[in-house]
Protein backbone atom coordinates (compact mmCIF):
# COMPACT_ATOMS: atom_id res chain seq x y z
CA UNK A 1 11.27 33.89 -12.86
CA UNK A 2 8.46 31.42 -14.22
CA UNK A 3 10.75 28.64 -13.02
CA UNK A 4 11.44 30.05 -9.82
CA UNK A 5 7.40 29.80 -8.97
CA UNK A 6 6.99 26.48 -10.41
CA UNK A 7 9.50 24.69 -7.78
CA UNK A 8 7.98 24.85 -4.51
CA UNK A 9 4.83 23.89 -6.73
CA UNK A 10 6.51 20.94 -7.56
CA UNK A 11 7.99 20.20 -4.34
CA UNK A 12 5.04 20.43 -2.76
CA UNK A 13 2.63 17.85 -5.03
CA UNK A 14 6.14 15.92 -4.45
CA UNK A 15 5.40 15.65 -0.57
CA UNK A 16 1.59 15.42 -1.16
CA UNK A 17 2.42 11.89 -3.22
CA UNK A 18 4.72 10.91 -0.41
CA UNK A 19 2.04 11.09 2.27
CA UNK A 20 -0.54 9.52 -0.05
CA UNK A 21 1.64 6.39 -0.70
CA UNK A 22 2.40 6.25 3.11
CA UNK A 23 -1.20 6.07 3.68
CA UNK A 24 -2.13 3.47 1.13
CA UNK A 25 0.94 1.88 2.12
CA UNK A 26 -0.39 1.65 5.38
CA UNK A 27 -3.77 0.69 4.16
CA UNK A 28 -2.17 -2.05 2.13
CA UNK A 29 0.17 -3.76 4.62
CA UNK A 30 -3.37 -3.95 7.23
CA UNK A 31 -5.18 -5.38 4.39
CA UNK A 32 -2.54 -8.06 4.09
CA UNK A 33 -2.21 -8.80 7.75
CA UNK A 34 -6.18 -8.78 8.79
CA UNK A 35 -6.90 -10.75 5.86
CA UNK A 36 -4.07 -13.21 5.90
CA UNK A 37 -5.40 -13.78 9.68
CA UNK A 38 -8.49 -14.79 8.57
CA UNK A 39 -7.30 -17.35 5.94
CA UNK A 40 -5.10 -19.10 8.85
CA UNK A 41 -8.08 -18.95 10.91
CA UNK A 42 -10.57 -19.85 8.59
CA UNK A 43 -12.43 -23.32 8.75
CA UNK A 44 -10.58 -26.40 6.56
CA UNK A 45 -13.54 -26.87 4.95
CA UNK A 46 -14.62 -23.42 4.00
CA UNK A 47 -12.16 -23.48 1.24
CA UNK A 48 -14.07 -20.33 -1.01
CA UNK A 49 -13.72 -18.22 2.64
CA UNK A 50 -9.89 -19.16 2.56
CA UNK A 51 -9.63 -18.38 -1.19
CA UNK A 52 -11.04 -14.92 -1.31
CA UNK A 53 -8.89 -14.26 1.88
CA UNK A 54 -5.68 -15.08 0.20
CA UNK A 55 -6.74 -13.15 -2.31
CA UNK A 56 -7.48 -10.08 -0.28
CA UNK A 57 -3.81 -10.63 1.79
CA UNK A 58 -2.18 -10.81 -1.86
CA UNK A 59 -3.36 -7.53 -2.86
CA UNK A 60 -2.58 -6.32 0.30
CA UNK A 61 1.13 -7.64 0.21
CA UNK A 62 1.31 -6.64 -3.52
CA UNK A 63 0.09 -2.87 -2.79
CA UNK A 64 2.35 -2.39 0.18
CA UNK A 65 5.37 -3.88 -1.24
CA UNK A 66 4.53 -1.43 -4.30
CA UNK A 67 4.25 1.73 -1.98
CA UNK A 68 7.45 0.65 -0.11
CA UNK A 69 9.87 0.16 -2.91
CA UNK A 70 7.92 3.48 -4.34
CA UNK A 71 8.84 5.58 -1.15
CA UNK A 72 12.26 4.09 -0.64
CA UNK A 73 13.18 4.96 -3.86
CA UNK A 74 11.86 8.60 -3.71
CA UNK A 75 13.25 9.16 0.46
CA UNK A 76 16.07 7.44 -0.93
C-alpha cells in the first residue's frame, strides 16, 4: 500500500518539473532573443555593450536549448 501513495506523489512533482522547465524555458529563449537584438543593434564602436549582450543571448540560447532537449525527452 506504501507504494500505492507514493505514485501520484511522484507523478505529481513529475508535472511540477515539467511546468518549471517550460517556464525557464520560456524565460531562456526571451533572454536569447531580446538580448541578441540588442547586440545587432548595438553601436560598432560600443564593443563592451555588444560583448556582454552576446553573452546574455548565449546563456539564453544555452538555457533554452537545455530545457528543450530536457522536456522533449521527458514528453517524449
Amino acid at each position: 500500500m506504501a507504494g500505492a501513495a507514493r505514485q501520484p506523489d511522484a507523478a505529481r512533482r513529475r508535472a511540477t518539473q515539467r511546468k518549471l522547465l517550460a517556464i525557464v524555458n520560456m524565460v531562456s529563449w526571451g533572454l536569447f532573443w531580446a538580448f541578441g537584438y540588442l547586440a545587432l543593434t548595438a553601436a560598432p564602436e560600443a564593443t563592451s555593450e555588444i560583448l556582454t549582450a552576446m553573452g546574455f543571448a548565449f546563456v539564453g540560447l544555452v538555457s533554452g536549448t537545455w530545457c528543450y532537449l530536457i522536456l522533449k525527452r521527458e514528453i517524449g
